[in-house]
C-alpha atoms as a PDB file:
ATOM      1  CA  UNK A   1       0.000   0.000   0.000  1.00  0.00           C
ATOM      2  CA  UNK A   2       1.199   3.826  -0.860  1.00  0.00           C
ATOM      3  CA  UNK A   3       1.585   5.743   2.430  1.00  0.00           C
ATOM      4  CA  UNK A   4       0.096   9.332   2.106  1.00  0.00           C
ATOM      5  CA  UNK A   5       1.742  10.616   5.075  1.00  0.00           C
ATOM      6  CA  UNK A   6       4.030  13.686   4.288  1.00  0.00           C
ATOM      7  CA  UNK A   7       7.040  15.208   5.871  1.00  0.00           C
ATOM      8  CA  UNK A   8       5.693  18.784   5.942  1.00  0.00           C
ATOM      9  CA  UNK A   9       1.604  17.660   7.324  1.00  0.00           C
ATOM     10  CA  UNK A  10       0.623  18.410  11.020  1.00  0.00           C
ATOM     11  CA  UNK A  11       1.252  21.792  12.922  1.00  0.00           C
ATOM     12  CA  UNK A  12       4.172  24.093  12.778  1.00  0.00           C
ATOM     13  CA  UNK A  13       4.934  27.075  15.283  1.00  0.00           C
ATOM     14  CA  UNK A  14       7.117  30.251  15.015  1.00  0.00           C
ATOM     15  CA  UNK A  15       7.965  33.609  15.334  1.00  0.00           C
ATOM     16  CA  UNK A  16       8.530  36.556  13.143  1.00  0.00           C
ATOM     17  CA  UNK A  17       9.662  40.065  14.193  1.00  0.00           C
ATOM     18  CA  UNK A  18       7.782  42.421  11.839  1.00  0.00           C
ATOM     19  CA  UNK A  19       7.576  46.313  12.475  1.00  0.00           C
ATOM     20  CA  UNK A  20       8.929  46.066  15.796  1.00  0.00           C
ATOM     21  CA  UNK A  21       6.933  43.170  17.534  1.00  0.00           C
ATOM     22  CA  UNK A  22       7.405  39.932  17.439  1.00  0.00           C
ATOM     23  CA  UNK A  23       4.560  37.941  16.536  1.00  0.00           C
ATOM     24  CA  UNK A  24       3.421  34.257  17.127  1.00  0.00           C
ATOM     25  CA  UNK A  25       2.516  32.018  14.331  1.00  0.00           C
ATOM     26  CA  UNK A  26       1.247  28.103  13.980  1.00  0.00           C
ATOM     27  CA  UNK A  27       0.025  26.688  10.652  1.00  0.00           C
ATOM     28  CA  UNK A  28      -1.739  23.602  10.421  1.00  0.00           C
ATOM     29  CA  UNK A  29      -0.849  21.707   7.118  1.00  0.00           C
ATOM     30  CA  UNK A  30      -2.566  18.872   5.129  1.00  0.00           C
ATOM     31  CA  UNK A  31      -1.786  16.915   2.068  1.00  0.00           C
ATOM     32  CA  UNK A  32      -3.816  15.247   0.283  1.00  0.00           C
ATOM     33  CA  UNK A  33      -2.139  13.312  -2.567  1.00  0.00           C
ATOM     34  CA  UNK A  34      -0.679  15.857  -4.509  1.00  0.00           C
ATOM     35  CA  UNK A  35      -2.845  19.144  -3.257  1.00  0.00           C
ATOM     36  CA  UNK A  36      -1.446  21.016  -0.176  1.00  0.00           C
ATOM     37  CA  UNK A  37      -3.043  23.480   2.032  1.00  0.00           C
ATOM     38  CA  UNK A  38      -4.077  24.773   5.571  1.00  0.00           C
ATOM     39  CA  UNK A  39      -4.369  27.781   7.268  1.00  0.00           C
ATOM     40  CA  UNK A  40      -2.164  29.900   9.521  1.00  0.00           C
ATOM     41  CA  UNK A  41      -3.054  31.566  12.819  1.00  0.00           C
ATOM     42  CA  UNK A  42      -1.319  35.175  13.321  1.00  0.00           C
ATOM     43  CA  UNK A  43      -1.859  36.834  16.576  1.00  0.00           C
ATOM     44  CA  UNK A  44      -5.315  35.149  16.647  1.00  0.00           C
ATOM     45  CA  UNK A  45      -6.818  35.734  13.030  1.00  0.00           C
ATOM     46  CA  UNK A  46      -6.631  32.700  10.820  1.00  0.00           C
ATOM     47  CA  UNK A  47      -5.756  33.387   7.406  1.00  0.00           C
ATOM     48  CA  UNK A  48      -5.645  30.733   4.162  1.00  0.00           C
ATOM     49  CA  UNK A  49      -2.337  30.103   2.580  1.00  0.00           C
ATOM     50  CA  UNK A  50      -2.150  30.945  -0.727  1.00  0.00           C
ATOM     51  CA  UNK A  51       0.177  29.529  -3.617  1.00  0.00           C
ATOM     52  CA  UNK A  52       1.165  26.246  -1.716  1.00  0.00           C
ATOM     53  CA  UNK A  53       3.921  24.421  -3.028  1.00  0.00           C
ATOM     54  CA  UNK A  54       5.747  21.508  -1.981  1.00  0.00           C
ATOM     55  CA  UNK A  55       8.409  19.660  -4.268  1.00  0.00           C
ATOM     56  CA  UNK A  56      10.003  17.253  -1.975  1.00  0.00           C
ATOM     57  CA  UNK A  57      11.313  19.014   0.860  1.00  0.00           C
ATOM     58  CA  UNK A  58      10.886  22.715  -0.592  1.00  0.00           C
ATOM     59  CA  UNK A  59       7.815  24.251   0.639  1.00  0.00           C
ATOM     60  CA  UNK A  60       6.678  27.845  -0.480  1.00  0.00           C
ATOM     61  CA  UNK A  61       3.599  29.456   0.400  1.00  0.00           C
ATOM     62  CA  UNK A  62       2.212  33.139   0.659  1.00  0.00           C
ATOM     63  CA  UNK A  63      -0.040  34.752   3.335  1.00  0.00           C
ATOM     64  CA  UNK A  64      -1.562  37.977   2.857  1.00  0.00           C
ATOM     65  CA  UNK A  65      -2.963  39.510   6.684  1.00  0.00           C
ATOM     66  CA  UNK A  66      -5.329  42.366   6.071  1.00  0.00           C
ATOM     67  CA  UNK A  67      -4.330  45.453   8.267  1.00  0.00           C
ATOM     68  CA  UNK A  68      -8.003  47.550   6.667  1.00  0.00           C
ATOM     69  CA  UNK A  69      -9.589  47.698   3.382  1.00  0.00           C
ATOM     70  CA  UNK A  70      -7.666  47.400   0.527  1.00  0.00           C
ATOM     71  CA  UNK A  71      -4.345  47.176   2.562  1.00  0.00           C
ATOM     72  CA  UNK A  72      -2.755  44.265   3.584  1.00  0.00           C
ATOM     73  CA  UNK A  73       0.883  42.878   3.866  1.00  0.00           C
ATOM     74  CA  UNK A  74       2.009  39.475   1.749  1.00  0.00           C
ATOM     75  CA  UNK A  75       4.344  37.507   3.143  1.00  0.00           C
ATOM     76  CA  UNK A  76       6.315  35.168   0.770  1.00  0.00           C
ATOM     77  CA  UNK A  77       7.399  31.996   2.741  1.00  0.00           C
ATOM     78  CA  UNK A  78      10.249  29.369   1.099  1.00  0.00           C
ATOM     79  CA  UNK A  79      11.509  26.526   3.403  1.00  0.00           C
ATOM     80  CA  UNK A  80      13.090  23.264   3.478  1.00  0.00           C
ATOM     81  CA  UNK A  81      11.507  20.595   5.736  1.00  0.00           C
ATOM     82  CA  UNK A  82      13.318  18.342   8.022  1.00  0.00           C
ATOM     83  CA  UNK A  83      12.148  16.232  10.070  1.00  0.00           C
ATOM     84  CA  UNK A  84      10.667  18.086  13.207  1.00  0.00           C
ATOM     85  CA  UNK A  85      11.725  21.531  11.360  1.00  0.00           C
ATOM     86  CA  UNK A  86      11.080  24.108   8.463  1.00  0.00           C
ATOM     87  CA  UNK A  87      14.013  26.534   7.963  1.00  0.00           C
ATOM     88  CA  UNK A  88      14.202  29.265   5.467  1.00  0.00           C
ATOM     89  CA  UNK A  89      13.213  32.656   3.948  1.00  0.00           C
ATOM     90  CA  UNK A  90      10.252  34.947   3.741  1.00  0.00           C
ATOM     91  CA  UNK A  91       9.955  38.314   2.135  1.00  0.00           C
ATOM     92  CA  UNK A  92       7.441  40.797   3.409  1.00  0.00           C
ATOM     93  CA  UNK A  93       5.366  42.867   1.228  1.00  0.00           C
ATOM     94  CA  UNK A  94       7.587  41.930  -1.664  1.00  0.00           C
ATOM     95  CA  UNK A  95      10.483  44.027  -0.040  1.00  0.00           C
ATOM     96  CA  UNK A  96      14.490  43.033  -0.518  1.00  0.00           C
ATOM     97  CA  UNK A  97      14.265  42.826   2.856  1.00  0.00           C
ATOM     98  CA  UNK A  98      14.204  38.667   3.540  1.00  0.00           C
ATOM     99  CA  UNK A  99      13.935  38.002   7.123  1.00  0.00           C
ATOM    100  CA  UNK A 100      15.326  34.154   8.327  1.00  0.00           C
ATOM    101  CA  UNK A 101      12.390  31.278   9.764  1.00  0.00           C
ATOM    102  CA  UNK A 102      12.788  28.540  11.753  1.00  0.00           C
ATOM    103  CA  UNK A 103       9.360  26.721  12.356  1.00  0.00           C
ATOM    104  CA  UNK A 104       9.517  23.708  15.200  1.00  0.00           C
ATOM    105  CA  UNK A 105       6.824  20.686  14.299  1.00  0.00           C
ATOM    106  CA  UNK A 106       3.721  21.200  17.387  1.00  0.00           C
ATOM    107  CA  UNK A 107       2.233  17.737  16.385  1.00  0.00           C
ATOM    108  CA  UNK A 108       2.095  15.499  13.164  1.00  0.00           C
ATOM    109  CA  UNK A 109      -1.224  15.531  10.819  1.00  0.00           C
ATOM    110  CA  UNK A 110      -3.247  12.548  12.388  1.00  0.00           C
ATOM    111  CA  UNK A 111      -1.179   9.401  13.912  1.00  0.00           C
ATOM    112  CA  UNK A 112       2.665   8.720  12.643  1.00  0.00           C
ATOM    113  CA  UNK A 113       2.373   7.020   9.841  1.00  0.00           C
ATOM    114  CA  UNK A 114       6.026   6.316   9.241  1.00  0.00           C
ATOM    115  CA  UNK A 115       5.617   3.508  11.860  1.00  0.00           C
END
């Protein structure tokens, strides 16, 4: 039988120091087959990932939090999974400016399938 558990599935947490603050994230992320998706939690608002790409162990996905109407900040996410870890890039509001992430597994998607 093909196992459909995935390296990068379950819930991730981090932090990110934007404008001053640092802020508390944790995405949940499924995989079903060859679609990916989930949703991240920032400072309490949930927001869909956008653009979700995973290629073996290269992940890249793109939230966009809405500050008011018609404003809102992207933030363009590329990372390599390992294990218990996703380590990499993201780019805020499409700015040179690429800060460094380090996201720590909270729990795998359903049981461990590996076993």
């Amino acid at each position: 039988a093909v196992s459909s558990w995935s390296p990068a599935a379950g819930s991730w947490r981090w932090s990110l120091d934007v404008g001053g603050r640092s802020r508390q994230l944790e995405m949940d992320l499924d995989q079903q087959f060859q679609r990916v998706g989930g949703v991240i939690s920032v400072d309490r608002q949930r927001l869909r990932l956008r653009n979700v790409r995973l290629k073996g162990e290269d992940l890249r996905f793109t939230i966009i939090e809405s500050q008011r109407a018609n404003q809102g900040v992207r933030y363009d996410y590329a990372g390599r999974v390992h294990d218990d870890r996703i380590e990499g890039e993201v780019v805020v509001n499409e700015s040179s400016d690429r800060q460094h992430w380090v996201a720590e597994r909270a729990s795998p998607s359903g049981s461990d399938r590996r076993r």
